[in-house]
Protein backbone atom coordinates (compact mmCIF):
# COMPACT_ATOMS: atom_id res chain seq x y z
CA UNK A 1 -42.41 -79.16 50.49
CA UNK A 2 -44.21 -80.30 53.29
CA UNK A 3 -47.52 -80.15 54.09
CA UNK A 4 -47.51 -77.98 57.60
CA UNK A 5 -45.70 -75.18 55.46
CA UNK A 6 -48.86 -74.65 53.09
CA UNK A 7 -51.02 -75.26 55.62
CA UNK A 8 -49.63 -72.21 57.57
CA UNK A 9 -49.55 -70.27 54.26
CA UNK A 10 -53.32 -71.04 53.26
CA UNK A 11 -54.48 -70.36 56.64
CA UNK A 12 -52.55 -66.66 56.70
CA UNK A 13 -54.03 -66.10 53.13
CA UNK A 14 -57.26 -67.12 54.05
CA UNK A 15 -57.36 -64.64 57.49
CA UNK A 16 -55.83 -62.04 55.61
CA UNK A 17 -58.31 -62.07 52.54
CA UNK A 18 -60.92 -61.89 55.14
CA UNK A 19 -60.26 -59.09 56.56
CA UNK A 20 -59.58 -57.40 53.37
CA UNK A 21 -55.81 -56.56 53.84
CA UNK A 22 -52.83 -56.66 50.79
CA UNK A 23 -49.84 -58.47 51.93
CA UNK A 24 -48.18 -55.12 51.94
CA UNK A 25 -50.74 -54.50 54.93
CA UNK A 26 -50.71 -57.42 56.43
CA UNK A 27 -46.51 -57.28 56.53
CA UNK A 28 -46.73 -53.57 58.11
CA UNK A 29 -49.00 -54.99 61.39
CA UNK A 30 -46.82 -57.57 61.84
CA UNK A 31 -43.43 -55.70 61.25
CA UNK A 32 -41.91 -58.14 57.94
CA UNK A 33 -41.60 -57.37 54.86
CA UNK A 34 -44.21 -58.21 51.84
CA UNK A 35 -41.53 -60.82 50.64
CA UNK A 36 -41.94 -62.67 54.14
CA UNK A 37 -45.69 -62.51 53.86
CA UNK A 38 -45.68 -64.18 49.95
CA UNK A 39 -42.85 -66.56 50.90
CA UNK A 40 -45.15 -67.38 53.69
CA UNK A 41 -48.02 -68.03 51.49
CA UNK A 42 -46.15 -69.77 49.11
CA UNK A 43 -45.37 -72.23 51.19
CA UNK A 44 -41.36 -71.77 51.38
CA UNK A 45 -39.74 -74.21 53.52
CA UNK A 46 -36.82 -72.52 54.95
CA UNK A 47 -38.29 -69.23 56.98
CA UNK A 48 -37.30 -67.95 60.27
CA UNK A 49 -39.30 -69.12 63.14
CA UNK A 50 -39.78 -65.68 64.47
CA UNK A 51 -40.66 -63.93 61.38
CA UNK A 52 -43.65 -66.83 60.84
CA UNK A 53 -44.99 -66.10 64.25
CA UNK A 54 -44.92 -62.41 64.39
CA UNK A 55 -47.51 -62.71 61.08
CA UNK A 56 -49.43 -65.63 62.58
CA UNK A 57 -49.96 -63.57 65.70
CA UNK A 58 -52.14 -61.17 63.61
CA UNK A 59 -54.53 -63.96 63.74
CA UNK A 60 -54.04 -64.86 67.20
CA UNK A 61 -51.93 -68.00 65.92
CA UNK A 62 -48.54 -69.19 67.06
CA UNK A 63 -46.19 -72.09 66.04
CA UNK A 64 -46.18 -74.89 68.35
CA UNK A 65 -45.29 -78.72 68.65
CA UNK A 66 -48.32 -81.04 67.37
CA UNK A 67 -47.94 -84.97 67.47
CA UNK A 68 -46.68 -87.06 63.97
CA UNK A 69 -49.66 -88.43 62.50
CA UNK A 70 -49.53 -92.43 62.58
CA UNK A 71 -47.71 -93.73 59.69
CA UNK A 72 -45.56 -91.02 58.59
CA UNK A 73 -44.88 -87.28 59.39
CA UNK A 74 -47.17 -84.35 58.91
């Protein structure tokens, strides 16, 4: 697993926590299902682009490019 997958996860359990929703909450705003939502948090690799964003954008978050950090990948 790499390590942008569970960053994306801990930072979407973090937000959510915060404001106090269940991932059965959290996966109604953003129109997924509560599977999406743990898989996210879980940090599973293989996850549709479009899914991920529609649950970041709760938190005003979106997938993007970022640069490789020097001497291997992210």
């Amino acid at each position: 697993m790499k390590r942008g997958h569970t960053d994306i996860g801990t930072f979407i359990l973090t937000e959510r926590r915060a404001l106090g929703w269940t991932q059965e909450q959290t996966a109604l705003y953003a129109g997924v299902s509560a599977k999406l939502v743990a898989d996210i948090e879980h940090g599973k690799p293989s996850l549709q682009m479009d899914a991920v964003n529609r649950v970041l954008g709760l938190f005003g978050k979106r997938l993007g490019l970022v640069d490789d950090l020097p001497g291997g990948s992210a």
